[in-house]
C-alpha atoms as a PDB file:
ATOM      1  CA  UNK A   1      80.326  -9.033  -0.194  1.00  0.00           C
ATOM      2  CA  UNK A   2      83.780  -8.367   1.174  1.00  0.00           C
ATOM      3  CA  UNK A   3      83.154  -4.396   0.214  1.00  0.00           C
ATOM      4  CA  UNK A   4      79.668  -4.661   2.100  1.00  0.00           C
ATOM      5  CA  UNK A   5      80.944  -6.163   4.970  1.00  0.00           C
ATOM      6  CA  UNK A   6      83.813  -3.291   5.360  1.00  0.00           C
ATOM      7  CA  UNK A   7      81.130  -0.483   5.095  1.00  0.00           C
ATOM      8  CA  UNK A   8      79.020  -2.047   8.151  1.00  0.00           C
ATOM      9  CA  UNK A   9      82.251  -2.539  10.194  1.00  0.00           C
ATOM     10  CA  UNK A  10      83.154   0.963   9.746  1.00  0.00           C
ATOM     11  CA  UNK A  11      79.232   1.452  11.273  1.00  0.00           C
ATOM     12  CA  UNK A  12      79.441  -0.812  14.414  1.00  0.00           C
ATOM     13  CA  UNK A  13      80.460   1.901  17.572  1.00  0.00           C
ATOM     14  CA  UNK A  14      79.045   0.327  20.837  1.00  0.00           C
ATOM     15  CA  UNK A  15      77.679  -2.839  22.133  1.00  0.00           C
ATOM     16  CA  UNK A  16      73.865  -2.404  20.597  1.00  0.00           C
ATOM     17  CA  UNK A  17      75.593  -1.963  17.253  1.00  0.00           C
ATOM     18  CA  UNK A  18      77.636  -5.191  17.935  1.00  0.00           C
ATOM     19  CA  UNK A  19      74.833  -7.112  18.342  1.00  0.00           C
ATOM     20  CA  UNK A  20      72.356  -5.701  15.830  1.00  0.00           C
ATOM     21  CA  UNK A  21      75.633  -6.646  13.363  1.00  0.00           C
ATOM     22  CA  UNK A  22      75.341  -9.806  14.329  1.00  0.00           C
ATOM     23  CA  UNK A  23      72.310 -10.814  13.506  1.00  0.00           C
ATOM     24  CA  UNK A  24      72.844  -8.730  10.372  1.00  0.00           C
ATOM     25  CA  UNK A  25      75.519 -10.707   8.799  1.00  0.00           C
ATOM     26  CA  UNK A  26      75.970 -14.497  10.633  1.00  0.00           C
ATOM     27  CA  UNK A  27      77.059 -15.994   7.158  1.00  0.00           C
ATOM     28  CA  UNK A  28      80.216 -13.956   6.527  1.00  0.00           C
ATOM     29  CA  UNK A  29      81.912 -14.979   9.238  1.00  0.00           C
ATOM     30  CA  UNK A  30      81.970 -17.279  11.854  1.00  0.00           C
ATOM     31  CA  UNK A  31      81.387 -17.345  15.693  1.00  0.00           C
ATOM     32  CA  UNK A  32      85.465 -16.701  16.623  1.00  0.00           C
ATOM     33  CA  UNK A  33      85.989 -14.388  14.105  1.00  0.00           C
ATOM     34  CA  UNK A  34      82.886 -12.078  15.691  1.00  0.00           C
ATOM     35  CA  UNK A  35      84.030 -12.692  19.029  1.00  0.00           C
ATOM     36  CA  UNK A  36      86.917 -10.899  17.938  1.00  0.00           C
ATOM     37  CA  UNK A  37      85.664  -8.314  16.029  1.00  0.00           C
ATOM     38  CA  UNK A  38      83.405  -7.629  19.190  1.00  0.00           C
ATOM     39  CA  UNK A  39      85.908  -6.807  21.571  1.00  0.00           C
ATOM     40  CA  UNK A  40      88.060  -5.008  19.312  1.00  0.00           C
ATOM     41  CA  UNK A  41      85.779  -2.267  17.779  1.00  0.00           C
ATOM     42  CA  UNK A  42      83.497  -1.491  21.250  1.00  0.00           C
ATOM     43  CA  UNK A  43      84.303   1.748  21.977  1.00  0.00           C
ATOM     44  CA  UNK A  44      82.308   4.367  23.435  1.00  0.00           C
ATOM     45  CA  UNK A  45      82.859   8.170  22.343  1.00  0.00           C
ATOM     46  CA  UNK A  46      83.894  11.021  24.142  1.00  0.00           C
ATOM     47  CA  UNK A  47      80.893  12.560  24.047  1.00  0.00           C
ATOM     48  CA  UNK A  48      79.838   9.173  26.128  1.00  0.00           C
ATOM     49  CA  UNK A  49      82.500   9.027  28.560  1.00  0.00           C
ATOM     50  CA  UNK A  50      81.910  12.780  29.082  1.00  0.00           C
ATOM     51  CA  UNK A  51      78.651  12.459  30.101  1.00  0.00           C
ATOM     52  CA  UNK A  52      78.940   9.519  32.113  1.00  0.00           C
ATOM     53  CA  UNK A  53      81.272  10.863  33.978  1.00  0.00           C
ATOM     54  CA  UNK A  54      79.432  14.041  35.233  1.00  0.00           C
ATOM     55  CA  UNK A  55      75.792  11.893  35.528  1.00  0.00           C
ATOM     56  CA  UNK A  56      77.977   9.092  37.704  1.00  0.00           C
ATOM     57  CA  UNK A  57      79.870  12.279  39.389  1.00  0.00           C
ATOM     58  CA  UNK A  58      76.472  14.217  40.498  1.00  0.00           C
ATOM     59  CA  UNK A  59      74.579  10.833  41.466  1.00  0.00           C
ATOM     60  CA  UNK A  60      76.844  10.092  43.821  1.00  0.00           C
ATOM     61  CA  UNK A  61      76.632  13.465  45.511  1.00  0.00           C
ATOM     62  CA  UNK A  62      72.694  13.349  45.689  1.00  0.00           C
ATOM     63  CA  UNK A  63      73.078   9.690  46.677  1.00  0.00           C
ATOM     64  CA  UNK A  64      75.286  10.218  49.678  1.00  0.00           C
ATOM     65  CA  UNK A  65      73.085  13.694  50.994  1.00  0.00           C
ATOM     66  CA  UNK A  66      70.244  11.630  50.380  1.00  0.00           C
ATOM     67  CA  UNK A  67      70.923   8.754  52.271  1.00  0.00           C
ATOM     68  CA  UNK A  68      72.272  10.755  55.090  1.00  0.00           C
ATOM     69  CA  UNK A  69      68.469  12.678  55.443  1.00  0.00           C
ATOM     70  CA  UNK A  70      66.797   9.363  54.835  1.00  0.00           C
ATOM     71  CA  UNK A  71      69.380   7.685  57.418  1.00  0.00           C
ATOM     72  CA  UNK A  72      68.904  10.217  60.282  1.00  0.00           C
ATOM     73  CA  UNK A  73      66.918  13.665  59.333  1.00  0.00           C
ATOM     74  CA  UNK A  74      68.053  14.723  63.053  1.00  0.00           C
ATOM     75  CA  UNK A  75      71.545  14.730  62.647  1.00  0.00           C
ATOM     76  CA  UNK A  76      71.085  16.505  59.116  1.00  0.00           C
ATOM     77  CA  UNK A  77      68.911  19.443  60.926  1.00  0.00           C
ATOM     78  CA  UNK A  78      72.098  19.799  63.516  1.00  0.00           C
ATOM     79  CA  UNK A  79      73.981  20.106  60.172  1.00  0.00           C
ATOM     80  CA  UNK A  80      72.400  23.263  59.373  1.00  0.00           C
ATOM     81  CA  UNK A  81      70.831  24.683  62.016  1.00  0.00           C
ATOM     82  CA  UNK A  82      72.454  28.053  62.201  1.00  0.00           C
ATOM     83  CA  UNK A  83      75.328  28.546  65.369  1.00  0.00           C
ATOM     84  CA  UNK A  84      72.528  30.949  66.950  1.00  0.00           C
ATOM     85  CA  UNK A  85      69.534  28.439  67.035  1.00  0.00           C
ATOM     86  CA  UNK A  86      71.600  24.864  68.221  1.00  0.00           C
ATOM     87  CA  UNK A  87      69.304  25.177  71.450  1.00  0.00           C
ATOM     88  CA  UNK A  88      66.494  24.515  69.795  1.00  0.00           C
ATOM     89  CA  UNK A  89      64.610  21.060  69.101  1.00  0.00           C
ATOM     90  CA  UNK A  90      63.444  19.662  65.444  1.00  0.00           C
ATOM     91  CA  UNK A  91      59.514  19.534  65.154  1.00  0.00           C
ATOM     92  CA  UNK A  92      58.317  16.727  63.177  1.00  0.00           C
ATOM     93  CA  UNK A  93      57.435  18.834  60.102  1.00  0.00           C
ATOM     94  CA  UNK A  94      61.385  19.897  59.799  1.00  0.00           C
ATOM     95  CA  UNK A  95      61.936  16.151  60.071  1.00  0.00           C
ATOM     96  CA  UNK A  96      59.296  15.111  57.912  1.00  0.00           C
ATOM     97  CA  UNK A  97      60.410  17.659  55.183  1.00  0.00           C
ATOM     98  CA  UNK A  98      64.211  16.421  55.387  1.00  0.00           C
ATOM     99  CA  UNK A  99      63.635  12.879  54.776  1.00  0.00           C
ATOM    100  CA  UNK A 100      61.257  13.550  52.138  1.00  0.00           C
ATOM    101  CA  UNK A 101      63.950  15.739  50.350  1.00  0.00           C
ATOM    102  CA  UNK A 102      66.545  12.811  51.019  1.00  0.00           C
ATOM    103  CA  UNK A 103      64.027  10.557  48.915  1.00  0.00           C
ATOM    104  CA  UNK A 104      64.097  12.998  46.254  1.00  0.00           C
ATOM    105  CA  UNK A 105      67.849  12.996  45.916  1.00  0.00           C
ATOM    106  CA  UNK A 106      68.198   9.199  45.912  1.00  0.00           C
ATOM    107  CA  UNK A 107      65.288   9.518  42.973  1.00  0.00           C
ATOM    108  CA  UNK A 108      67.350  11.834  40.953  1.00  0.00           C
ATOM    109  CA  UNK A 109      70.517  10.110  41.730  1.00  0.00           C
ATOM    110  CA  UNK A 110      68.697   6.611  40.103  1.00  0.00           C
ATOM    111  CA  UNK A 111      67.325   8.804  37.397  1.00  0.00           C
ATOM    112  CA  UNK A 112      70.810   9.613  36.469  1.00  0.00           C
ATOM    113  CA  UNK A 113      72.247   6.254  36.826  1.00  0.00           C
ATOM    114  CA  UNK A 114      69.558   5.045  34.336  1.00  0.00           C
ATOM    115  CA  UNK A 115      70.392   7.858  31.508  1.00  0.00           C
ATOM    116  CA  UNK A 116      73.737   6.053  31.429  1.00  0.00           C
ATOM    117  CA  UNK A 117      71.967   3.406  30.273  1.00  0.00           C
ATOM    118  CA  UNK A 118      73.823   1.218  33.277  1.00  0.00           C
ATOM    119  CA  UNK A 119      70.970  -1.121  33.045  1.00  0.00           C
ATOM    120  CA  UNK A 120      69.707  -1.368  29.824  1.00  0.00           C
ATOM    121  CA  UNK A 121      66.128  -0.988  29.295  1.00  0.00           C
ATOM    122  CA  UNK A 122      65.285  -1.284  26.330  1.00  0.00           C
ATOM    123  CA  UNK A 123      64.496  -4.718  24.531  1.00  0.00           C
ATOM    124  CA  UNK A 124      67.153  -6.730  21.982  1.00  0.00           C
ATOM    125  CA  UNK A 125      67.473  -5.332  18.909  1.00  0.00           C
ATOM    126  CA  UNK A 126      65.630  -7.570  15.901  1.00  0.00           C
ATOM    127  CA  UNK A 127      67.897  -8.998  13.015  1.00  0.00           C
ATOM    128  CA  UNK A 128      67.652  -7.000   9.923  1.00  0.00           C
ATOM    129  CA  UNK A 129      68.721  -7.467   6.165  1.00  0.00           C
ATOM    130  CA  UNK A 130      72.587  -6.835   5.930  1.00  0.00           C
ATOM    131  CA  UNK A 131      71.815  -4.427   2.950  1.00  0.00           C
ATOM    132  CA  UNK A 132      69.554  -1.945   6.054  1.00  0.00           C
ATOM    133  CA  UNK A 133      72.274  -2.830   8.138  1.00  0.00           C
ATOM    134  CA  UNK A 134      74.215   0.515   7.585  1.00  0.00           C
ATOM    135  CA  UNK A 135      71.084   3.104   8.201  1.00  0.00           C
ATOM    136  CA  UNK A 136      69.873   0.946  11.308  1.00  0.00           C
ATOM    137  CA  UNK A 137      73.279   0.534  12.876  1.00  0.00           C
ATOM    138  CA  UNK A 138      72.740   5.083  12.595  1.00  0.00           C
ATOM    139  CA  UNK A 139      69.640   4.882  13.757  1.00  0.00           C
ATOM    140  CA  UNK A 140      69.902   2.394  16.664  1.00  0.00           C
ATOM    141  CA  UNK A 141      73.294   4.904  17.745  1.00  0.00           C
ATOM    142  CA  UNK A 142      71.464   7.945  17.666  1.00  0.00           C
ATOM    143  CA  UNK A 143      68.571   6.585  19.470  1.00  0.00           C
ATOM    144  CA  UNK A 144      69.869   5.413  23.021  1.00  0.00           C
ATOM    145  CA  UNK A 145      70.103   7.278  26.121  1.00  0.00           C
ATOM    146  CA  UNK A 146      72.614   9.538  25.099  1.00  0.00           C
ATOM    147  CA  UNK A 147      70.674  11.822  22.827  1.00  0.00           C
ATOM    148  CA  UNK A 148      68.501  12.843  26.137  1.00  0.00           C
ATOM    149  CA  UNK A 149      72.011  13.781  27.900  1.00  0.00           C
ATOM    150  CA  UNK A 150      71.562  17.202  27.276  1.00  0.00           C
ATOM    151  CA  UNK A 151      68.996  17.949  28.722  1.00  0.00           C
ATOM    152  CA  UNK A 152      69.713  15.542  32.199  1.00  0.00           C
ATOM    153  CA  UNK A 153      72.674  17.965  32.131  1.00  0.00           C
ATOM    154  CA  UNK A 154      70.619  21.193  31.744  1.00  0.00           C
ATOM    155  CA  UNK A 155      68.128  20.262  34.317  1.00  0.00           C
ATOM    156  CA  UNK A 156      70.684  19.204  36.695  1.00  0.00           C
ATOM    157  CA  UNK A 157      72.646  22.480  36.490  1.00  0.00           C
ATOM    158  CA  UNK A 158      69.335  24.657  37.074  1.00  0.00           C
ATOM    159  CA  UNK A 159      69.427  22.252  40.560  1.00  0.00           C
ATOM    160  CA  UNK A 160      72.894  22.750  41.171  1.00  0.00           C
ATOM    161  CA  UNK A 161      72.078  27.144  41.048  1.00  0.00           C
ATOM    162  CA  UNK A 162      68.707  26.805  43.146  1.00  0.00           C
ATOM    163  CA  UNK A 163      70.544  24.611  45.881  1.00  0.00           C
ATOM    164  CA  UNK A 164      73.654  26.824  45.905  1.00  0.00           C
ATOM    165  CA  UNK A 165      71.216  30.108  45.885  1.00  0.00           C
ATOM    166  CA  UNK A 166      69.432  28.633  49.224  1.00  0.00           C
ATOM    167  CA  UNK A 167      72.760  27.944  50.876  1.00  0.00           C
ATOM    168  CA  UNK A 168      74.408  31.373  50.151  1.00  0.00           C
ATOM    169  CA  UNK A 169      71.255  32.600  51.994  1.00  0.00           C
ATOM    170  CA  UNK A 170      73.126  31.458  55.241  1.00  0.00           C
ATOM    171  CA  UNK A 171      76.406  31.457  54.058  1.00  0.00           C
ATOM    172  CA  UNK A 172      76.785  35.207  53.657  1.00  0.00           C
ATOM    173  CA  UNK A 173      75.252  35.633  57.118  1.00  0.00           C
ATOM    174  CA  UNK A 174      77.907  35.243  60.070  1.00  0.00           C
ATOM    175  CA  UNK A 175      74.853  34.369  62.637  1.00  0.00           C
ATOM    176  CA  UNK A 176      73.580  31.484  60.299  1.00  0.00           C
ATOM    177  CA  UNK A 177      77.257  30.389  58.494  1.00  0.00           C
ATOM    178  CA  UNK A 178      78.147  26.854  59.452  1.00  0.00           C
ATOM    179  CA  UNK A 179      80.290  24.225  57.787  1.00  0.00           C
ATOM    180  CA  UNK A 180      77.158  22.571  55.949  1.00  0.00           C
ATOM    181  CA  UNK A 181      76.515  25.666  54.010  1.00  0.00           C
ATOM    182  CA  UNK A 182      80.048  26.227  52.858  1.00  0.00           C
ATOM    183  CA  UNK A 183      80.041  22.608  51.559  1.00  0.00           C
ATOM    184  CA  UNK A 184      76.429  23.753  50.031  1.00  0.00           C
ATOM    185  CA  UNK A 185      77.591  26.328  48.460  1.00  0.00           C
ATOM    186  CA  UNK A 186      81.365  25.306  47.064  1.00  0.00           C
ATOM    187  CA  UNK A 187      79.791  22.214  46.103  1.00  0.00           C
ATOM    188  CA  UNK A 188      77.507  23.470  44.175  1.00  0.00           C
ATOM    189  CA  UNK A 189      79.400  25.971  42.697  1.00  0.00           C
ATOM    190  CA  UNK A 190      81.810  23.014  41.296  1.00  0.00           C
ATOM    191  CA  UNK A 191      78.912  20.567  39.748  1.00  0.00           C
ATOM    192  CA  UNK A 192      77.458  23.905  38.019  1.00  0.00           C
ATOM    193  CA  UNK A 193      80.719  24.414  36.530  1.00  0.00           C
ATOM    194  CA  UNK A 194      81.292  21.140  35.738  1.00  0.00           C
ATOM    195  CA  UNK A 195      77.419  20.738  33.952  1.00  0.00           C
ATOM    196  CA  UNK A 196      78.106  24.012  32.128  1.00  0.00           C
ATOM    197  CA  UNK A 197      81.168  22.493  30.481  1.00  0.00           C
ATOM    198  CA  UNK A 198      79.926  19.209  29.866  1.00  0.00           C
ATOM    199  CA  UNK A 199      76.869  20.802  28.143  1.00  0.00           C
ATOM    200  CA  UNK A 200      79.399  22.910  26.246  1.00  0.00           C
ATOM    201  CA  UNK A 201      81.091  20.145  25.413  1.00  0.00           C
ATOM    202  CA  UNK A 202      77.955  18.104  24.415  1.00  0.00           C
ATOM    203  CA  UNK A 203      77.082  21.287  22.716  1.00  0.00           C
ATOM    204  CA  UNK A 204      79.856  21.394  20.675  1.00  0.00           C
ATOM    205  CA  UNK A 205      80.052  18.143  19.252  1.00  0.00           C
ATOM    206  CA  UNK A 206      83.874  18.206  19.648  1.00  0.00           C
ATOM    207  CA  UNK A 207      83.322  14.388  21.402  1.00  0.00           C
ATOM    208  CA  UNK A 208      81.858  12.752  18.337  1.00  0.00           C
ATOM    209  CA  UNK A 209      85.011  10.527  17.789  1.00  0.00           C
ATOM    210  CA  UNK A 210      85.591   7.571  19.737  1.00  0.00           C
ATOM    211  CA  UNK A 211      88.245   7.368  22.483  1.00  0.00           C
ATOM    212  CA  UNK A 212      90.411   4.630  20.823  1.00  0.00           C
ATOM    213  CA  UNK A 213      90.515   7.207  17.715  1.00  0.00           C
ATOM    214  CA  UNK A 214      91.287  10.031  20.235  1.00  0.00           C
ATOM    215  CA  UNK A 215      93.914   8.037  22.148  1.00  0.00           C
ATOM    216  CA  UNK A 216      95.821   7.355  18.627  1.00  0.00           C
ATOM    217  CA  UNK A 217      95.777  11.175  17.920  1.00  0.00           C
ATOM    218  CA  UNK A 218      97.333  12.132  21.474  1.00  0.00           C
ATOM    219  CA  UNK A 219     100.006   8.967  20.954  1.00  0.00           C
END
């Protein structure tokens, strides 16, 4: 039993796995002892934290241009109407077409937020035999949101070059460059970069470890 239950701790990597371990083994060892165990071994991986941080990053900056379209398309157009056109007035198709794209970026911004898994979805996992324990505590890892992060992160970056293509249109162009499109394009330029690597890094499977592990190495 005691050789058992050190196999399926060395298994138990997040909160899921916590709680699918818990229901796996609730005779060898009481309620204080797991509470214990539960705070001390949740620890997400690099890989995790990786992601996260570029899907929280890039959410934020579709939130925010979002908002500001769905807010007040008007003072977006002003935004990027080019220095040789300020005279003239937004029709309701440009402002029709700006808000719409604001509720696009709030949509990918939420469809982000969920891939972190920042509100689970999916239901509580069922108590299993304590001798499956090891393979489902694998499974139930591999099968979260994180295995889809890849390609979030691909599609993402193919946004990131399409926006920052339409934004060098004006940029390059002294009668159309404003301050919007260098913010267009320099922004865009730094979330591409920043996708690239962290589907590099994804890639590479370099962030496999967890961060407490990590943290020991560096120390």
């Amino acid at each position: 039993m005691t050789l058992r239950l050190f196999v399926m701790l060395n298994y138990v990597h997040d909160r899921s796995d916590v709680d699918i371990f818990k229901n796996s083994v609730p005779k060898l060892m009481d309620h204080s002892s797991f509470s214990i165990l539960s705070n001390s071994t949740v620890m997400p991986s690099v890989n995790s934290a990786v992601f996260h941080a570029y899907a929280y990053g890039t959410a934020f900056w579709y939130g925010l241009r979002g908002a500001c379209r769905v807010y007040d398309p008007l003072m977006v157009v002003g935004w990027f109407r080019p220095p040789s056109q300020v005279m003239l007035e937004a029709n309701d198709l440009e402002l029709y077409n700006v808000r719409n794209d604001g509720w696009c970026l709030i949509t990918l911004a939420l469809i982000l937020i969920s891939f972190t898994n920042a509100v689970p979805l999916s239901p509580a996992p069922k108590a299993i035999h304590s001798a499956d324990a090891p393979k489902a505590l694998k499974s139930n890892r591999s099968n979260g949101a994180l295995p889809y992060a890849k390609a979030a992160v691909a599609a993402t970056v193919f946004h990131h070059i399409t926006t920052g293509i339409g934004a060098y249109q004006h940029y390059k162009l002294d009668s159309h460059y404003n301050t919007s499109m260098g913010i267009g394009v320099w922004g865009n330029v730094w979330l591409t970069l920043t996708g690239l690597f962290t589907l590099a890094y994804l890639q590479s499977g370099l962030g496999d470890e967890d961060i407490e592990k990590v943290v020991k190495k560096v120390k």
